[in-house]
C-alpha atoms as a PDB file:
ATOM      1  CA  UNK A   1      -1.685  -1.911  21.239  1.00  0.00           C
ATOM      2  CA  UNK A   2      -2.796  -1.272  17.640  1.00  0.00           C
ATOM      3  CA  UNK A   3      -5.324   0.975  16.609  1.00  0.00           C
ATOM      4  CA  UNK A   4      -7.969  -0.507  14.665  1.00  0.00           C
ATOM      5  CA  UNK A   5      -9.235   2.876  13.282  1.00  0.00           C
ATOM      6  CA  UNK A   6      -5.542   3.803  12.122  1.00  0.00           C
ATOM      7  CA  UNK A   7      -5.371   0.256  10.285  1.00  0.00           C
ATOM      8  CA  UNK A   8      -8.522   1.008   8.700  1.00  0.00           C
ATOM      9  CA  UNK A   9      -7.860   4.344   7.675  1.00  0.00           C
ATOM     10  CA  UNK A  10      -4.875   2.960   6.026  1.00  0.00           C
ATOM     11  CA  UNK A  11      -6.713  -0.195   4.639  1.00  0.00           C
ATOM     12  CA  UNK A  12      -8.940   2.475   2.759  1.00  0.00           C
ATOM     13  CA  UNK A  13      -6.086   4.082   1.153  1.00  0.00           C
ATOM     14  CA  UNK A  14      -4.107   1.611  -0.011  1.00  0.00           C
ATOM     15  CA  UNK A  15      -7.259   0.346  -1.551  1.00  0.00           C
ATOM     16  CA  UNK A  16      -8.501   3.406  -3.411  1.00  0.00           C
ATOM     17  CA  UNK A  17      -4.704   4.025  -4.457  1.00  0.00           C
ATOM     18  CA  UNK A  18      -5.265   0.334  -6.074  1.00  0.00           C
ATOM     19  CA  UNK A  19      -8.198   1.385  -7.616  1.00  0.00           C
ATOM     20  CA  UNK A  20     -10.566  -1.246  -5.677  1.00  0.00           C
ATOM     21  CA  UNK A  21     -13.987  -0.883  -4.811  1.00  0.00           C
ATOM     22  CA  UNK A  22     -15.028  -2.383  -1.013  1.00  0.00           C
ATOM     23  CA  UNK A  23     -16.717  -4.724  -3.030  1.00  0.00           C
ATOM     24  CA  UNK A  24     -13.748  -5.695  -5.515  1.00  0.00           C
ATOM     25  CA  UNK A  25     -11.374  -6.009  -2.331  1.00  0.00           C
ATOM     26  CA  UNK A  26     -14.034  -7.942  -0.756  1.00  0.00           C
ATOM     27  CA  UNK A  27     -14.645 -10.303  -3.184  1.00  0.00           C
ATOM     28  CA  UNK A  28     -10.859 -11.187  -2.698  1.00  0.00           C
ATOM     29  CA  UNK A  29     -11.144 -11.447   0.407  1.00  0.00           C
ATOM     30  CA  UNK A  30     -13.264 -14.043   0.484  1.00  0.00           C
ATOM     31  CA  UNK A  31     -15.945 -11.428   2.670  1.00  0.00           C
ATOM     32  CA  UNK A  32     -18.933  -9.328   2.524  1.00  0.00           C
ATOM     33  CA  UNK A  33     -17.982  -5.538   1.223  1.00  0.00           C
ATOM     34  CA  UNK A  34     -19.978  -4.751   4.940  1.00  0.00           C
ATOM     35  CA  UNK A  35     -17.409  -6.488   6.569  1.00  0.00           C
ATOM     36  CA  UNK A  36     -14.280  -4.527   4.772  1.00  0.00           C
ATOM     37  CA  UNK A  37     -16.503  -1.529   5.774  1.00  0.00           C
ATOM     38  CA  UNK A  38     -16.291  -2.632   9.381  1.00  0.00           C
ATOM     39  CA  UNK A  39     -12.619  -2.862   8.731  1.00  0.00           C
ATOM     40  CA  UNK A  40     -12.078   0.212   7.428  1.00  0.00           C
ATOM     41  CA  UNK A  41     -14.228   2.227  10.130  1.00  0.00           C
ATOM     42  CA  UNK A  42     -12.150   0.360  12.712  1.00  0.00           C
ATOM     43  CA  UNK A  43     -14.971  -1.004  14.367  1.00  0.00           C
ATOM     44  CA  UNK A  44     -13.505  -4.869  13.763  1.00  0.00           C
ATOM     45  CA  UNK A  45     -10.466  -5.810  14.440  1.00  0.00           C
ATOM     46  CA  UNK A  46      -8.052  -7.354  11.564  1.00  0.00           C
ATOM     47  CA  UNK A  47      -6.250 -10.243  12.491  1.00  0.00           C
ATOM     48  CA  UNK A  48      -2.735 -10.818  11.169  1.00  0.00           C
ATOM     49  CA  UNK A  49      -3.462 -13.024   8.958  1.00  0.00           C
ATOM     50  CA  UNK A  50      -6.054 -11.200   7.219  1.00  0.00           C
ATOM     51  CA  UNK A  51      -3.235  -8.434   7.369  1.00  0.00           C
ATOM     52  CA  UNK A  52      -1.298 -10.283   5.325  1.00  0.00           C
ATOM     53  CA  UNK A  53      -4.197 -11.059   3.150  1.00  0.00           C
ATOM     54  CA  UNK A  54      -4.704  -7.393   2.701  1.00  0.00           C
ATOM     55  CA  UNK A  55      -1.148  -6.773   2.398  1.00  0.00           C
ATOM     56  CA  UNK A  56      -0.936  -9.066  -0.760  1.00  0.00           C
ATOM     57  CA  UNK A  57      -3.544  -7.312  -2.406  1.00  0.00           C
ATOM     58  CA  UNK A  58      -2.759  -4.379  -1.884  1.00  0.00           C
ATOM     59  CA  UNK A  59       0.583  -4.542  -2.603  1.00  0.00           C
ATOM     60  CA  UNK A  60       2.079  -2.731   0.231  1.00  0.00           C
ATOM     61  CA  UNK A  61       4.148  -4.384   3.199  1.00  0.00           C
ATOM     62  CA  UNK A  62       2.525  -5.365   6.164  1.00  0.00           C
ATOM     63  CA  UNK A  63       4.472  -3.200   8.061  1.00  0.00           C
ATOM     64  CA  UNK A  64       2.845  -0.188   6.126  1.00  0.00           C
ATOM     65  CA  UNK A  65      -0.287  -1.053   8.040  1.00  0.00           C
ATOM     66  CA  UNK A  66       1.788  -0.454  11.560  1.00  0.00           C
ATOM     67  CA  UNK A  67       3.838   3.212  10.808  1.00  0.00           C
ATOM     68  CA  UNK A  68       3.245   6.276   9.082  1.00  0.00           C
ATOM     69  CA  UNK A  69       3.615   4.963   5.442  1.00  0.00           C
ATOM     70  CA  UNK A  70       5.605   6.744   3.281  1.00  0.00           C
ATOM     71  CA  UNK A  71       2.176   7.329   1.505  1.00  0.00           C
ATOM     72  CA  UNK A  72       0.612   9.207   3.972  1.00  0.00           C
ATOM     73  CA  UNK A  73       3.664  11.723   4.391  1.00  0.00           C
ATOM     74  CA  UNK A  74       4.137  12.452   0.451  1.00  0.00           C
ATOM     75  CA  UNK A  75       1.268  10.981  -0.926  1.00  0.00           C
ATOM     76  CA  UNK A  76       2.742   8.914  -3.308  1.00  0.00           C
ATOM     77  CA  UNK A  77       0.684   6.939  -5.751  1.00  0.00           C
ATOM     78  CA  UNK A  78       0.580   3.090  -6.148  1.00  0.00           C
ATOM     79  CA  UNK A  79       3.532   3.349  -8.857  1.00  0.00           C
ATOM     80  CA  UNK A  80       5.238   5.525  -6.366  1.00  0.00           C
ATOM     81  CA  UNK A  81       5.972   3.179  -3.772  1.00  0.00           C
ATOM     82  CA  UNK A  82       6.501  -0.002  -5.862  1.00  0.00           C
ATOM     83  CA  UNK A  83       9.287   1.904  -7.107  1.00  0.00           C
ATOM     84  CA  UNK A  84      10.992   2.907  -4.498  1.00  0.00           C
ATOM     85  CA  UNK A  85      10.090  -0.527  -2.895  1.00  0.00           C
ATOM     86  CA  UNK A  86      11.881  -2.149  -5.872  1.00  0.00           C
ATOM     87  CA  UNK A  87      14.513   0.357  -6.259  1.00  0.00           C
ATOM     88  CA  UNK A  88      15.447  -0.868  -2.198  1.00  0.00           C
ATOM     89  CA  UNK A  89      15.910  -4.237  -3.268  1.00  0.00           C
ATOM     90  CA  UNK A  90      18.803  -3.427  -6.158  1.00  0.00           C
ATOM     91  CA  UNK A  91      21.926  -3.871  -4.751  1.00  0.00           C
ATOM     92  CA  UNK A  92      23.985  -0.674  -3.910  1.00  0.00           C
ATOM     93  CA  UNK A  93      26.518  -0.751  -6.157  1.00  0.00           C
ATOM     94  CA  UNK A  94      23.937  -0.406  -9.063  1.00  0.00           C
ATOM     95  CA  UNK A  95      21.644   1.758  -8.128  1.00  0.00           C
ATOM     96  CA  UNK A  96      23.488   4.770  -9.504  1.00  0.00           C
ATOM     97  CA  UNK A  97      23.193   3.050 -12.767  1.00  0.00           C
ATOM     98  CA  UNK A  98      19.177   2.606 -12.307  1.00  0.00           C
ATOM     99  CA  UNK A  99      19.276   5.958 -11.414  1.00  0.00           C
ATOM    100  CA  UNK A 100      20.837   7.405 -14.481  1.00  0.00           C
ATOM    101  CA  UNK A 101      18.167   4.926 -16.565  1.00  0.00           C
ATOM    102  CA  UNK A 102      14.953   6.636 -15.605  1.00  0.00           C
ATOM    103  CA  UNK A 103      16.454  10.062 -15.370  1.00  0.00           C
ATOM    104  CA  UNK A 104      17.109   9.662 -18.669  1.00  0.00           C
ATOM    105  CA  UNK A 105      13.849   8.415 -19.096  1.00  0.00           C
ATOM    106  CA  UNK A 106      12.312  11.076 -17.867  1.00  0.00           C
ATOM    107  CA  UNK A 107      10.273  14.071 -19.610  1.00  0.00           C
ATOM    108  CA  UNK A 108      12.348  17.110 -18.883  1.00  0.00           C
ATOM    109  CA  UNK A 109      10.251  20.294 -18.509  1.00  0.00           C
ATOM    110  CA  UNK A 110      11.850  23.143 -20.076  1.00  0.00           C
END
């Protein structure tokens, strides 16, 4: 059974880690900002199609709605995870390469 409070709470950060207002996210949505309130309190439900809805916007997976996100545990920003989202998708074989590209890139404290 899903947990409409734990979707919420995670509804809520993925939006502030987006930088949307209720109202902003609502207005995408297509709803009232009361209505992403009710969401985010976990006091309505989210069907899985407004899930995916969400998901889009938000730029996150669906699944991230389901399991501890890797947001929650390191509290990554926005940037965060669509890097390491992206950096799943390169093949293998290159990723030591991609690696050695934004170490490089990288500010080194001294």
């Amino acid at each position: 059974m899903l947990d409409s409070a734990a979707i919420g709470k995670k509804i809520k950060e993925f939006r502030v880690s987006v930088g949307l207002t209720q109202e902003g996210l609502a207005e995408r949505l297509g709803i009232t900002f009361q209505q992403v309130q009710r969401f985010e309190k976990g006091t309505t439900k989210v069907n899985l199609s407004r899930l995916q809805q969400l998901a889009e916007i938000l730029e996150v997976p669906v699944s991230a709605f389901f399991a501890e996100s890797p947001n929650t545990v390191y509290n990554l920003t926005n940037e965060e995870l669509r890097l390491l989202e992206a950096f799943k998708q390169v093949p293998k074989h290159v990723r030591g390469s991609v690696l050695d590209v934004v170490e490089n890139m990288a500010v080194k404290k001294p």
